[in-house]
Every structure is written in C-alpha cells, then in structure tokens.
N, C-alpha and C. Protein backbone atom coordinates (compact mmCIF):
# COMPACT_ATOMS: atom_id res chain seq x y z
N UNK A 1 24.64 6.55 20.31
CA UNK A 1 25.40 5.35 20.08
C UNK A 1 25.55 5.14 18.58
N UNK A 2 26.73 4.55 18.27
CA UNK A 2 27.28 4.69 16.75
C UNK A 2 26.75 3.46 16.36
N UNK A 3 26.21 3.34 14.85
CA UNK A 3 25.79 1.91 14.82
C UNK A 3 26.73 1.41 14.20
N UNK A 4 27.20 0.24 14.21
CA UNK A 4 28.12 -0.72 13.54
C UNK A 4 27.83 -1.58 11.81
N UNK A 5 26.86 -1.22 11.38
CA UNK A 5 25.93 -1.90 10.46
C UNK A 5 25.13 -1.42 9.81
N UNK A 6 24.77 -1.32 8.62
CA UNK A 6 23.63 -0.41 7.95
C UNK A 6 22.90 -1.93 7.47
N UNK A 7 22.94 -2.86 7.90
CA UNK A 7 22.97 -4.28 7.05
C UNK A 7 21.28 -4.51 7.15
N UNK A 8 20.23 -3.55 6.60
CA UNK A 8 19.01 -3.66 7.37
C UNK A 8 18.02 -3.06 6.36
N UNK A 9 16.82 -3.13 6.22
CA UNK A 9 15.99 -2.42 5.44
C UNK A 9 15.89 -0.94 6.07
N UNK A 10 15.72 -0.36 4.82
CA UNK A 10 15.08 1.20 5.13
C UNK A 10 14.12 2.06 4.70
N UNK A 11 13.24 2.33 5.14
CA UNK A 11 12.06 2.77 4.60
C UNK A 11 12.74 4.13 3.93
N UNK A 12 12.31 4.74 2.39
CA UNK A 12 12.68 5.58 1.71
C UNK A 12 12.62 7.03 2.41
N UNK A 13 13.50 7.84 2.88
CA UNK A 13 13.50 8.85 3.48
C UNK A 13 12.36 10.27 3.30
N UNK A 14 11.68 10.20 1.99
CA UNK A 14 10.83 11.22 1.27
C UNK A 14 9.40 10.18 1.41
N UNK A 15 9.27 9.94 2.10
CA UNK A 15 8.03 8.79 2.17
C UNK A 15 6.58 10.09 2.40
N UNK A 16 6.84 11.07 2.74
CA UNK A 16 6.34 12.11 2.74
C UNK A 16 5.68 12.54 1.69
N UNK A 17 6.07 12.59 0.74
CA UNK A 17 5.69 12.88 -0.48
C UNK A 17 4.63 12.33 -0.98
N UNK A 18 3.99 11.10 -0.73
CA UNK A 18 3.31 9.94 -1.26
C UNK A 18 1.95 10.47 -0.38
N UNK A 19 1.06 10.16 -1.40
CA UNK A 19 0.13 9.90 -0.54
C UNK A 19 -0.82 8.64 0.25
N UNK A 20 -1.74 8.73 1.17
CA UNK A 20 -2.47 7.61 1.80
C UNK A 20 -2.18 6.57 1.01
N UNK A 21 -2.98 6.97 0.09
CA UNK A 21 -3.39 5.13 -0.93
C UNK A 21 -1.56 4.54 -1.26
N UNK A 22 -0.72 5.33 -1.80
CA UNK A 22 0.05 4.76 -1.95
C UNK A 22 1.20 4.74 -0.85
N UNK A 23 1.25 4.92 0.33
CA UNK A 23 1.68 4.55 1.31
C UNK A 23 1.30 3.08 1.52
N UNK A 24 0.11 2.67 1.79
CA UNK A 24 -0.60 1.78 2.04
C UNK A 24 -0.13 0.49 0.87
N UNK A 25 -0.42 1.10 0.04
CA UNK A 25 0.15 -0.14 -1.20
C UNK A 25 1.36 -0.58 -1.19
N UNK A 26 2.22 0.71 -1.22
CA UNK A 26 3.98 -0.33 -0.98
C UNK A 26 3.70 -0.84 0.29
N UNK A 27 3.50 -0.57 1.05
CA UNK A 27 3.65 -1.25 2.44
C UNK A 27 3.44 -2.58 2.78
N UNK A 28 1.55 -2.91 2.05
CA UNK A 28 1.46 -3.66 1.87
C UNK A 28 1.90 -4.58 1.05
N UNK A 29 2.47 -4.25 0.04
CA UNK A 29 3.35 -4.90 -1.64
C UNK A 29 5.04 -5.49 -1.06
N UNK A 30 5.42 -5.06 0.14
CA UNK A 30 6.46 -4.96 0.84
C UNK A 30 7.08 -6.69 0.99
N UNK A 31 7.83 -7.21 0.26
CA UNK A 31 8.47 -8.36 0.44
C UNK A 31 6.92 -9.66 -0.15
N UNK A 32 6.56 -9.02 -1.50
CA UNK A 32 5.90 -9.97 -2.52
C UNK A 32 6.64 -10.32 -3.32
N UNK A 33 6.81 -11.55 -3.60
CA UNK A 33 7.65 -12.32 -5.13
C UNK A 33 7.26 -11.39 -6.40
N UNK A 34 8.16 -10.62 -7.27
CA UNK A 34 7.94 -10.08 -8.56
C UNK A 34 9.14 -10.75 -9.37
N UNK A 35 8.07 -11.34 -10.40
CA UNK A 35 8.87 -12.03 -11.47
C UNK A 35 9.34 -10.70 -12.71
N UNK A 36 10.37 -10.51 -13.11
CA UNK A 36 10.63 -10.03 -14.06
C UNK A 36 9.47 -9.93 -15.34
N UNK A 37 9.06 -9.16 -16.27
CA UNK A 37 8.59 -9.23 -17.58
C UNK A 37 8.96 -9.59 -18.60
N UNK A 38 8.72 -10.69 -19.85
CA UNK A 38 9.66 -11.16 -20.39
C UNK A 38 10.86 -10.72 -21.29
N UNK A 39 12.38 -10.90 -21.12
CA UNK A 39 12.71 -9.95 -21.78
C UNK A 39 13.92 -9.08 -20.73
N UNK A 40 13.14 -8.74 -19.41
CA UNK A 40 13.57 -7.63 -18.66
C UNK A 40 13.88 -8.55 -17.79
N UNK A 41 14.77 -7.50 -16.86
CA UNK A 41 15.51 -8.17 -15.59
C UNK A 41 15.07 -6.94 -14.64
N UNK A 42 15.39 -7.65 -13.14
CA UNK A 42 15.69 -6.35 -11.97
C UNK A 42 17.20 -6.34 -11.31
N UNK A 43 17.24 -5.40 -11.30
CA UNK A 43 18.71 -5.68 -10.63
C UNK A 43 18.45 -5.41 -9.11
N UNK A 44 18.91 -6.16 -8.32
CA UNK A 44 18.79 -6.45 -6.77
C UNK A 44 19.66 -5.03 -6.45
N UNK A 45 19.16 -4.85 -5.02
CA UNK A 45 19.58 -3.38 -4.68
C UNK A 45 20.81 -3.22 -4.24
N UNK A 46 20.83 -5.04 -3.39
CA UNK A 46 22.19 -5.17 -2.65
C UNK A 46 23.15 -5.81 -3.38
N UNK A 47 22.95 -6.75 -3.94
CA UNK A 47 23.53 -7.60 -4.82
C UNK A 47 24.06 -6.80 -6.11
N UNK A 48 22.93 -5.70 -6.65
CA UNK A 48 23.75 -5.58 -8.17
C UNK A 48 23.89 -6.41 -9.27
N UNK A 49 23.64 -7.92 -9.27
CA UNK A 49 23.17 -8.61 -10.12
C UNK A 49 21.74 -8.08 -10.84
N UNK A 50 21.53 -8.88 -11.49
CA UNK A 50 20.62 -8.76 -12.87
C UNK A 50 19.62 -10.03 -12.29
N UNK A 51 18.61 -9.83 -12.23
CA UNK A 51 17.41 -11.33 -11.70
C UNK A 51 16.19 -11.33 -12.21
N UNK A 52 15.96 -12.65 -12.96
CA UNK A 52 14.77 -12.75 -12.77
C UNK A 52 13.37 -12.55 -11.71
N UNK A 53 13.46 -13.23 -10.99
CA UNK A 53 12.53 -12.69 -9.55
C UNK A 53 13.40 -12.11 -8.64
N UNK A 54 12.53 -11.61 -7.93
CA UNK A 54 12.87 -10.32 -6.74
C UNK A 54 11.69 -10.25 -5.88
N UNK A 55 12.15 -10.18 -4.92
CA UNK A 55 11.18 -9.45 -3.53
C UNK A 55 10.72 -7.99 -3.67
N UNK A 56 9.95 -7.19 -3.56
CA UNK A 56 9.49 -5.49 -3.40
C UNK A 56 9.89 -5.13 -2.27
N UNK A 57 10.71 -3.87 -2.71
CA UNK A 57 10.37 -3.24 -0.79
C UNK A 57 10.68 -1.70 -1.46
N UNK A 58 9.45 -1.10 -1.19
CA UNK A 58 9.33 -0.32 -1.79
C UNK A 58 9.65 0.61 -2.81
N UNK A 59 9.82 0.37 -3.87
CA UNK A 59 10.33 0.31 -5.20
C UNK A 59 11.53 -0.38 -5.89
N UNK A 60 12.40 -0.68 -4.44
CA UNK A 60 13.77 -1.36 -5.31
C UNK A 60 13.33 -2.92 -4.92
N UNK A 61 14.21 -3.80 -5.43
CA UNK A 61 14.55 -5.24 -5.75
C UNK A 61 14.86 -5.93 -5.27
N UNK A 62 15.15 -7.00 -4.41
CA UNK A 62 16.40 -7.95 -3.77
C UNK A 62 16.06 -9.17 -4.25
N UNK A 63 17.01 -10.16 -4.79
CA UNK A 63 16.88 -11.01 -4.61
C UNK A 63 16.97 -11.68 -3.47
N UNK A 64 16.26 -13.36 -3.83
CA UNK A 64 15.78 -14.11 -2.53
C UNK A 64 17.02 -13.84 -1.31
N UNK A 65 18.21 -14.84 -2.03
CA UNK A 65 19.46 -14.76 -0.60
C UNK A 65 19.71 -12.97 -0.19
N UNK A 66 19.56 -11.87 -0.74
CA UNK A 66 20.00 -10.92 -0.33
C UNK A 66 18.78 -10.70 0.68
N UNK A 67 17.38 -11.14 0.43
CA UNK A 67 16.57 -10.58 0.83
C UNK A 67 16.69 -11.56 2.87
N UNK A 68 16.96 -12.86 2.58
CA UNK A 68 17.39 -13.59 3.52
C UNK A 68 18.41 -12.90 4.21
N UNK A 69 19.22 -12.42 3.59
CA UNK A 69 20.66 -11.37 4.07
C UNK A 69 20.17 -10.14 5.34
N UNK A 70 19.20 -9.73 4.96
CA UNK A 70 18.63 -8.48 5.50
C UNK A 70 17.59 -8.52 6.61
N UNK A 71 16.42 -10.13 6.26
CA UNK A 71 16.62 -10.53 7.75
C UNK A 71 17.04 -10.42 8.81
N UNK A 72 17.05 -10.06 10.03
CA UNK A 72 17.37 -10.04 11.15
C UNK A 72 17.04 -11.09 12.36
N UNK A 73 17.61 -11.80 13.07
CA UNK A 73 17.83 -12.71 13.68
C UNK A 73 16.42 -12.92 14.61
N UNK A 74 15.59 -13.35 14.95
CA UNK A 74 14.12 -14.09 16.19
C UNK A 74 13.30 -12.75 15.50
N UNK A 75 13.18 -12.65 14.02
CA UNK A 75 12.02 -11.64 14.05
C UNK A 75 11.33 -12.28 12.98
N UNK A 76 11.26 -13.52 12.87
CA UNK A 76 9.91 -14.29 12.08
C UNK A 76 10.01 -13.75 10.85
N UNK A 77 10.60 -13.90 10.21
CA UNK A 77 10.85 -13.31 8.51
C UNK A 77 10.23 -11.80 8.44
N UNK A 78 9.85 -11.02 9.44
CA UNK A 78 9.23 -9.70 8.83
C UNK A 78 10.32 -8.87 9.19
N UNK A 79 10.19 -8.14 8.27
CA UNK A 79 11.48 -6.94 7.91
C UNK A 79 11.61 -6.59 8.65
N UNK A 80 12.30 -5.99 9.16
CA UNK A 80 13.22 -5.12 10.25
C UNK A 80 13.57 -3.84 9.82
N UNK A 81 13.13 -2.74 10.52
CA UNK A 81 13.95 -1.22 10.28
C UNK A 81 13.97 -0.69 11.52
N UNK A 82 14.76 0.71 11.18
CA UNK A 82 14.51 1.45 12.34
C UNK A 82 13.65 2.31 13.20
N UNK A 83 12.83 2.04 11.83
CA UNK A 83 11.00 2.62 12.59
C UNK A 83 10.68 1.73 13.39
N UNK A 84 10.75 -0.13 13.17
CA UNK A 84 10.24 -1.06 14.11
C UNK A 84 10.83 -1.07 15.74
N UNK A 85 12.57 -1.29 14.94
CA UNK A 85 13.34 -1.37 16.17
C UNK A 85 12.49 -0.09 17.16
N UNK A 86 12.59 1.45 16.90
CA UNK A 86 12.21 2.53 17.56
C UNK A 86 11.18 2.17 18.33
N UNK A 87 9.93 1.53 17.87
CA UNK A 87 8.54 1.15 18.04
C UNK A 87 8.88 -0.12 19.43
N UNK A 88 9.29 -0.88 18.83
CA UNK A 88 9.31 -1.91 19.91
C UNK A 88 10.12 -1.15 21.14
N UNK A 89 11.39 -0.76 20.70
CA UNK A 89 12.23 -0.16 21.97
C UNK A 89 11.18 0.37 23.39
N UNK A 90 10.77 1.57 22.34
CA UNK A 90 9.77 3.00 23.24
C UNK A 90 8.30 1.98 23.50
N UNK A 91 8.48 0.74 23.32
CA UNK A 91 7.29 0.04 24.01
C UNK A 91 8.15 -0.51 25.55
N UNK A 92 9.38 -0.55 26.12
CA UNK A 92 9.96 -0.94 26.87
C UNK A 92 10.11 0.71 27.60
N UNK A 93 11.16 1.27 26.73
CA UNK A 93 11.38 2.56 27.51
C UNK A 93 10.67 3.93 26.96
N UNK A 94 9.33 4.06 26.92
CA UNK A 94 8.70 4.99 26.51
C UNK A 94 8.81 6.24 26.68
N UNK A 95 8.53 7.27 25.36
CA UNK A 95 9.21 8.88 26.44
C UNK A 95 8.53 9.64 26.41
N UNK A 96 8.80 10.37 27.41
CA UNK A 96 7.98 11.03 28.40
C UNK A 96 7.35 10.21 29.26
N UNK A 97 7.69 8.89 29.50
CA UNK A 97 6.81 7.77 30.33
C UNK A 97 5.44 7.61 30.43
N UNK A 98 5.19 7.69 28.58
CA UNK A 98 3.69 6.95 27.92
C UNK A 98 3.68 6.60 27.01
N UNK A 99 3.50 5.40 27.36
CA UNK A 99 3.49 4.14 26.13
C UNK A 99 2.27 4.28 25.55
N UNK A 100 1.51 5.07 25.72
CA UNK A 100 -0.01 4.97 24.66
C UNK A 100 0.87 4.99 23.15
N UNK A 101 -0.25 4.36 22.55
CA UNK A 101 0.11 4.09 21.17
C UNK A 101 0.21 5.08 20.44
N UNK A 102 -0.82 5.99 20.34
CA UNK A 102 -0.70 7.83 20.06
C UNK A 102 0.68 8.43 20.47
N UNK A 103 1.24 8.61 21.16
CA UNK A 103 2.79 8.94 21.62
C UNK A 103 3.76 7.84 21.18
N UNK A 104 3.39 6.68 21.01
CA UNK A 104 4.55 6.15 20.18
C UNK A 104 4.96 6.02 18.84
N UNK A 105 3.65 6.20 18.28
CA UNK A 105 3.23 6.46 16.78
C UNK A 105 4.27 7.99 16.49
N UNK A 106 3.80 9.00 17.54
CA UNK A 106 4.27 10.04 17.09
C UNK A 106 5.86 10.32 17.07
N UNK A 107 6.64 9.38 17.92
CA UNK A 107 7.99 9.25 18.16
C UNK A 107 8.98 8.28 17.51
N UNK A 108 8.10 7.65 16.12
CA UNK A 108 8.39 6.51 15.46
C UNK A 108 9.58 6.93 14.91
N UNK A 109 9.35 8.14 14.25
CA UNK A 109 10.57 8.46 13.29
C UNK A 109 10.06 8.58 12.05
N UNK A 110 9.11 8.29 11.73
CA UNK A 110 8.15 8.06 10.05
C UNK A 110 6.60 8.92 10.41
N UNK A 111 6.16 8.92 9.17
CA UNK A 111 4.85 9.53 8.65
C UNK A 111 3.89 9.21 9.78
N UNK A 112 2.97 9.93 9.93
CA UNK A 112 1.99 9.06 10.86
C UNK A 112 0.70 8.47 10.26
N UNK A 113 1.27 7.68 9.65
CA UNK A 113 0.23 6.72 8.47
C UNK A 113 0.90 5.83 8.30
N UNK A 114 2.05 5.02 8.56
CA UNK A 114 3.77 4.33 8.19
C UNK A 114 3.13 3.56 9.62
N UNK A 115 3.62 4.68 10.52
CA UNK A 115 4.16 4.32 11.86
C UNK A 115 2.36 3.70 12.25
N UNK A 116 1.58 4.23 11.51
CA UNK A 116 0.02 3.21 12.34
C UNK A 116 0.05 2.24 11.89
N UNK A 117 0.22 1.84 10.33
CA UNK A 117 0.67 0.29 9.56
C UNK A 117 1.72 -0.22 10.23
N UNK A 118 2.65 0.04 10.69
CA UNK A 118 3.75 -1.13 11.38
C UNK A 118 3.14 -1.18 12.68
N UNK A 119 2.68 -0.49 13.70
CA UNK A 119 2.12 -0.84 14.74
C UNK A 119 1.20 -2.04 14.78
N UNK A 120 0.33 -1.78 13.29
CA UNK A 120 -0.59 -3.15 13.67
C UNK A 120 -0.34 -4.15 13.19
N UNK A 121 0.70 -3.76 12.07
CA UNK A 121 1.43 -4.97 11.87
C UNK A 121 2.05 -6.21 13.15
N UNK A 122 3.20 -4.94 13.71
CA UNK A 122 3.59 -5.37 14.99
C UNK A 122 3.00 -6.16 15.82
N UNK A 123 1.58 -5.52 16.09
CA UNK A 123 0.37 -6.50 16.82
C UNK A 123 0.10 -8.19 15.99
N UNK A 124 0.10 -7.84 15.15
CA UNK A 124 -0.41 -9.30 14.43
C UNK A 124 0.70 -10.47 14.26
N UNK A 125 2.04 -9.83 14.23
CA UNK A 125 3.39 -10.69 13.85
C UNK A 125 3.34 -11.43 15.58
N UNK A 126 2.67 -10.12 17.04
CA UNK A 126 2.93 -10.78 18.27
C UNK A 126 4.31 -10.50 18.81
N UNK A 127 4.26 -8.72 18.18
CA UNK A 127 5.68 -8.46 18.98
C UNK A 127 5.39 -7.28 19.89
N UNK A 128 3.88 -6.57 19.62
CA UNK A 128 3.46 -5.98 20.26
C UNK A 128 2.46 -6.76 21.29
N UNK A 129 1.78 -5.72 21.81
CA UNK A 129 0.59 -6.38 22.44
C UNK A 129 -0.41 -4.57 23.06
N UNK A 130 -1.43 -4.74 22.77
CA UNK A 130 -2.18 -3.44 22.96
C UNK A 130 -3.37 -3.75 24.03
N UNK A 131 -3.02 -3.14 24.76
CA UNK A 131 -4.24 -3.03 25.88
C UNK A 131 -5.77 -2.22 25.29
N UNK A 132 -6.45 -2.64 26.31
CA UNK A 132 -8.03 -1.92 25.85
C UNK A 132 -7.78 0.01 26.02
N UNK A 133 -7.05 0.06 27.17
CA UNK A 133 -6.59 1.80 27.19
C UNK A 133 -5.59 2.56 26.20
N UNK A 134 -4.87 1.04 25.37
CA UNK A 134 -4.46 2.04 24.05
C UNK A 134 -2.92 2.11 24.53
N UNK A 135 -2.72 1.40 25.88
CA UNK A 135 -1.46 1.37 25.92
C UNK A 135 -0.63 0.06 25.23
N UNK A 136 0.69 0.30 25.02
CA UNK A 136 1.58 -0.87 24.15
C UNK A 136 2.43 -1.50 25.05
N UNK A 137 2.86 -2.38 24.70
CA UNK A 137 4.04 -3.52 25.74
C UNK A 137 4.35 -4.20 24.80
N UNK A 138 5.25 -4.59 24.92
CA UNK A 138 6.27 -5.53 23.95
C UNK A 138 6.22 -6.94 25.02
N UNK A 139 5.92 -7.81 23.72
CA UNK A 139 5.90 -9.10 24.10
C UNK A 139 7.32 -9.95 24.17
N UNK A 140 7.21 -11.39 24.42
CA UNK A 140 8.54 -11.80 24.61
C UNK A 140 9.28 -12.28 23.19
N UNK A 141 8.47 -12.08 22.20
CA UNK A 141 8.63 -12.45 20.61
C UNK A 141 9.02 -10.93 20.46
N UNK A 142 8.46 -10.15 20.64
CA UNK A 142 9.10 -8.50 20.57
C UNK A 142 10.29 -8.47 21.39
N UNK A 143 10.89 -9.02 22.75
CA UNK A 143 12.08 -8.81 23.25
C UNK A 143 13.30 -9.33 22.44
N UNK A 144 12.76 -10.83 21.82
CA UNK A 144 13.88 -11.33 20.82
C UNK A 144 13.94 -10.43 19.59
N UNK A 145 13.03 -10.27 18.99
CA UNK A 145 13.63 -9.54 17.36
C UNK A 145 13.93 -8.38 17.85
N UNK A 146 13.76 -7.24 18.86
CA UNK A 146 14.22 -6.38 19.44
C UNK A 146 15.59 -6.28 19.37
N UNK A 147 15.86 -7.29 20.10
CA UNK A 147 17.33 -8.04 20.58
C UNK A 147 18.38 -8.11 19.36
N UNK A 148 17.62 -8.98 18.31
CA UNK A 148 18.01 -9.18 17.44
C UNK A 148 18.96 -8.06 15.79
N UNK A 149 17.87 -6.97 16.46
CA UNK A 149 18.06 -5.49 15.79
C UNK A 149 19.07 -5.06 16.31
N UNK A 150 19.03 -4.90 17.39
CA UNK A 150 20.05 -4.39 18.18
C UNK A 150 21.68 -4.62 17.96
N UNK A 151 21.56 -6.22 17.89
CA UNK A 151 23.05 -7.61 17.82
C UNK A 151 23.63 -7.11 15.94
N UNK A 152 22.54 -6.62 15.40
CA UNK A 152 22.77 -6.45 13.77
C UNK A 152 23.18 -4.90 13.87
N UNK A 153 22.52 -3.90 14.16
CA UNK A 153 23.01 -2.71 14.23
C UNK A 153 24.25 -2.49 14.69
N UNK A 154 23.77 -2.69 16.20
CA UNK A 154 24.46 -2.01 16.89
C UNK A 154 26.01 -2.80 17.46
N UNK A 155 25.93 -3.95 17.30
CA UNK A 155 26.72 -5.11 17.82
C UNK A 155 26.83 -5.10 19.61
N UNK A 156 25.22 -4.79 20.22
CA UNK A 156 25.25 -4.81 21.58
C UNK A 156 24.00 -5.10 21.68
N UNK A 157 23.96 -5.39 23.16
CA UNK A 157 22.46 -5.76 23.69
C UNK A 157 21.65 -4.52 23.83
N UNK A 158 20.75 -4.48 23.90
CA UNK A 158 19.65 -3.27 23.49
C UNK A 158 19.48 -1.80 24.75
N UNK A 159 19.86 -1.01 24.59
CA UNK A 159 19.71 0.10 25.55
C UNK A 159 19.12 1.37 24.81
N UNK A 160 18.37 2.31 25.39
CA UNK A 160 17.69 3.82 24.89
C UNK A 160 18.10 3.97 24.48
N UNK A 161 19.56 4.13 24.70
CA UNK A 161 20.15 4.68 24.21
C UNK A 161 20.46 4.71 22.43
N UNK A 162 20.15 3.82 22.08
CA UNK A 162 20.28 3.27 20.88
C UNK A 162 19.50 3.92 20.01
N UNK A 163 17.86 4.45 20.35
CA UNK A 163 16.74 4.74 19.89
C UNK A 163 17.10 6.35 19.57
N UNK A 164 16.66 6.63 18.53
CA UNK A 164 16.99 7.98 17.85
C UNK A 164 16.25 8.72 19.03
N UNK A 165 14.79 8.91 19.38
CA UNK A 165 14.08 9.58 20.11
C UNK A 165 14.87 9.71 21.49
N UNK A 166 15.75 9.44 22.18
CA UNK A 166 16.62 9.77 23.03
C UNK A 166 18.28 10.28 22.99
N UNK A 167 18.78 10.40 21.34
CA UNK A 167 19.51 10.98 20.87
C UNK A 167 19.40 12.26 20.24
N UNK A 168 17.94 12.80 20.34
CA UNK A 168 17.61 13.98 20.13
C UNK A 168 17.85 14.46 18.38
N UNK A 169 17.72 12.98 18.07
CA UNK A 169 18.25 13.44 15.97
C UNK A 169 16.70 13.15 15.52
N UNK A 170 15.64 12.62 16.43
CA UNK A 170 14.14 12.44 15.92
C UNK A 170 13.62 13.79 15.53
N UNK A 171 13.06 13.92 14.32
CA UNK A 171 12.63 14.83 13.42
C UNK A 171 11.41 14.19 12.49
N UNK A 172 10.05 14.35 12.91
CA UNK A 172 9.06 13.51 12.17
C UNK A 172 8.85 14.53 11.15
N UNK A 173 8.56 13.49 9.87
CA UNK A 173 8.53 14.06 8.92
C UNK A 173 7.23 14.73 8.77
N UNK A 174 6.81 15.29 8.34
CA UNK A 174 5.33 16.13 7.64
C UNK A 174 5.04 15.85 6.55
N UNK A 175 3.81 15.41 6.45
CA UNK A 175 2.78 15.12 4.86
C UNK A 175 2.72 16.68 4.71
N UNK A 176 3.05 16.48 3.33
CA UNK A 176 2.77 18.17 2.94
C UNK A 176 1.37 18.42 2.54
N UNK A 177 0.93 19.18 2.62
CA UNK A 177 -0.62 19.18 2.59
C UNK A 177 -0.69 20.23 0.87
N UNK A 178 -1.54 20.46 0.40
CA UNK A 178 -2.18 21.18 -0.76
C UNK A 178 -2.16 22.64 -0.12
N UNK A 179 -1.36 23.63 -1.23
CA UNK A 179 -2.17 24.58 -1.22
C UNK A 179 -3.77 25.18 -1.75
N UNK A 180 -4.63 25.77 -0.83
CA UNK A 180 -5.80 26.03 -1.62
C UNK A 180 -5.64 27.26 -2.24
N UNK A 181 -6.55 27.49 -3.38
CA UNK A 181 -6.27 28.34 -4.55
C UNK A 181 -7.88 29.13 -4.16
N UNK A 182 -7.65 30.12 -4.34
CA UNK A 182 -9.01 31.09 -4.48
C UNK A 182 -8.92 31.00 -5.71
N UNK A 183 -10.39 30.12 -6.11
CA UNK A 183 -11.26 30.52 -7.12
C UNK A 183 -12.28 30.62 -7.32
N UNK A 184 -12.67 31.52 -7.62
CA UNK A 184 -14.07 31.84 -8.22
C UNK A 184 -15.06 30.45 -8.51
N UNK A 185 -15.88 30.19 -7.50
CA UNK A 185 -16.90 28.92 -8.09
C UNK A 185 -17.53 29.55 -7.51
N UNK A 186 -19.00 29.72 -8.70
CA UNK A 186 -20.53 29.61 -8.41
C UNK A 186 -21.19 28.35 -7.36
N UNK A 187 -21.73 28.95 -6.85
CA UNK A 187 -22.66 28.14 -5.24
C UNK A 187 -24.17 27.69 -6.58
N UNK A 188 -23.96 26.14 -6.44
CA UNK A 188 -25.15 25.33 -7.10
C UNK A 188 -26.26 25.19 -6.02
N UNK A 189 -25.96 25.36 -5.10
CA UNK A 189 -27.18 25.06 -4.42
C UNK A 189 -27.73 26.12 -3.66
C-alpha cells in the first residue's frame, strides 16, 4: 500500500552504525527542549527557519509548532514512526501468528536495541500491554494512535497490509560488529 504522507518522524536510516550507549542517549534525548548557544541558532528540519529553541530528535531540530506538526492524532504527544506504527500493528496482526515480544522486536524494521526501547516505551505510554509469557496486545490507547498513524500516512483505516513486514520490503538492519585482529599478547597470568 502506497503511503499518502511522509508527514511523520523518522528514525535515521544508518542507526546501525552507533553504538549501545549512544543509541540509548538519542533515544532517550528524543523530543527535549534545546536552547540555542549564545550567538548560534538551529535551523528546524521542517521549517528551515533559523530558532532559538528546538526539540531533539536525533540529531536534527524542530521547532515547537513543526514539532506539534509531526504529532500524530490519539497518540499522547509521543512521536510516532514507522517502527511504532509496525510494533503496534504486528501486536494486532502478528507474523507468523506470534505476538511474543522476541518476534516482534525482530520484525520492527530497526536495530534490535531501538525496537527493545520503543517496546517499553510503548508499555509505559499504555499502548502496549505485555503478558507474564512475553506475549504483546495492543491496548485501546494503542488502537487509537494506531489509527491515528494510519489516517496520517496512509489516508485509511489501518490494515496489514500497510505494515512493511507483510509487503516483503522488511530488511533488519545489522549492528556491525568489530573485526578481531591477531595479536600477539603475552598471557599475565
């Protein structure tokens, strides 16, 4: 399904690259007030103006109304992307028909360090809901901002179809790991 709208946050496509700690930090740093330094400006990402304060989302800028702009409709001021939308969806229509959190994590579309921070995010905003067996369900605060993603994207009410992981374009990214180097170290102990 074609989306109608890019009008939405997006997590940076090379998010791969980064490691733990700083995954964790933008994420968490994600839509904090940053005042300019004196002197300097930011320029908003959407806007293109020049601003004193700005919101973070992961390295670029928005000001306040743009950042209001990008909002999405019954989802309680927390950002909206297409890792969430994916997340909440595959908590309704799960694939392979298992909603464990481990299989949805892995079908997010993002890192699997991304996709465990928005999950528990998810849990705490009350759009998820997690059973003691680790399985997920979307709550009725998750059916609206769901909904809501959907009405902004897609300009329709919410179907699989919508969800990358059933369009067959899901491709999880890989943390690249270190190569190890043979070298020569003496054994101290």
């Amino acid at each position: 399904m074609q989306k109608k709208s890019t009008d939405f946050f997006v997590y940076p496509p090379n998010l791969q690259v980064l490691d733990l700690a700083s995954i964790v930090g933008m994420y968490r740093a994600r839509g904090e007030p940053r005042r300019a330094p004196t002197g300097e400006y930011y320029a908003c990402a959407r806007s293109k103006k020049l601003v004193k304060e700005a919101k973070y989302w992961f390295g670029l800028y928005y000001s306040q109304p743009s950042w209001d702009q990008l909002l999405t409709k019954d989802s309680s001021g927390y950002p909206m992307t297409e890792v969430e939308f994916a997340i909440l969806g595959m908590c309704i229509y799960p694939p392979e028909d298992n909603c464990h959190r481990s299989n949805i994590e892995a079908h997010a579309g993002t890192v699997a360090q991304l996709s465990f921070l928005i999950v528990n995010d998810l849990r705490q905003f009350g759009f998820v809901q997690e059973y003691d067996n680790g399985m997920l369900g979307i709550t009725s605060n998750g059916q609206l901002a769901l909904e809501g993603f959907a009405k902004r994207a897609f300009d329709k009410r919410f179907s699989p179809e919508m969800l990358s992981v059933y369009k067959g374009e899901h491709a999880r990214p890989k943390m690249e790991e270190a190569e190890k180097k043979d070298l020569f170290q003496t054994r101290l102990f």
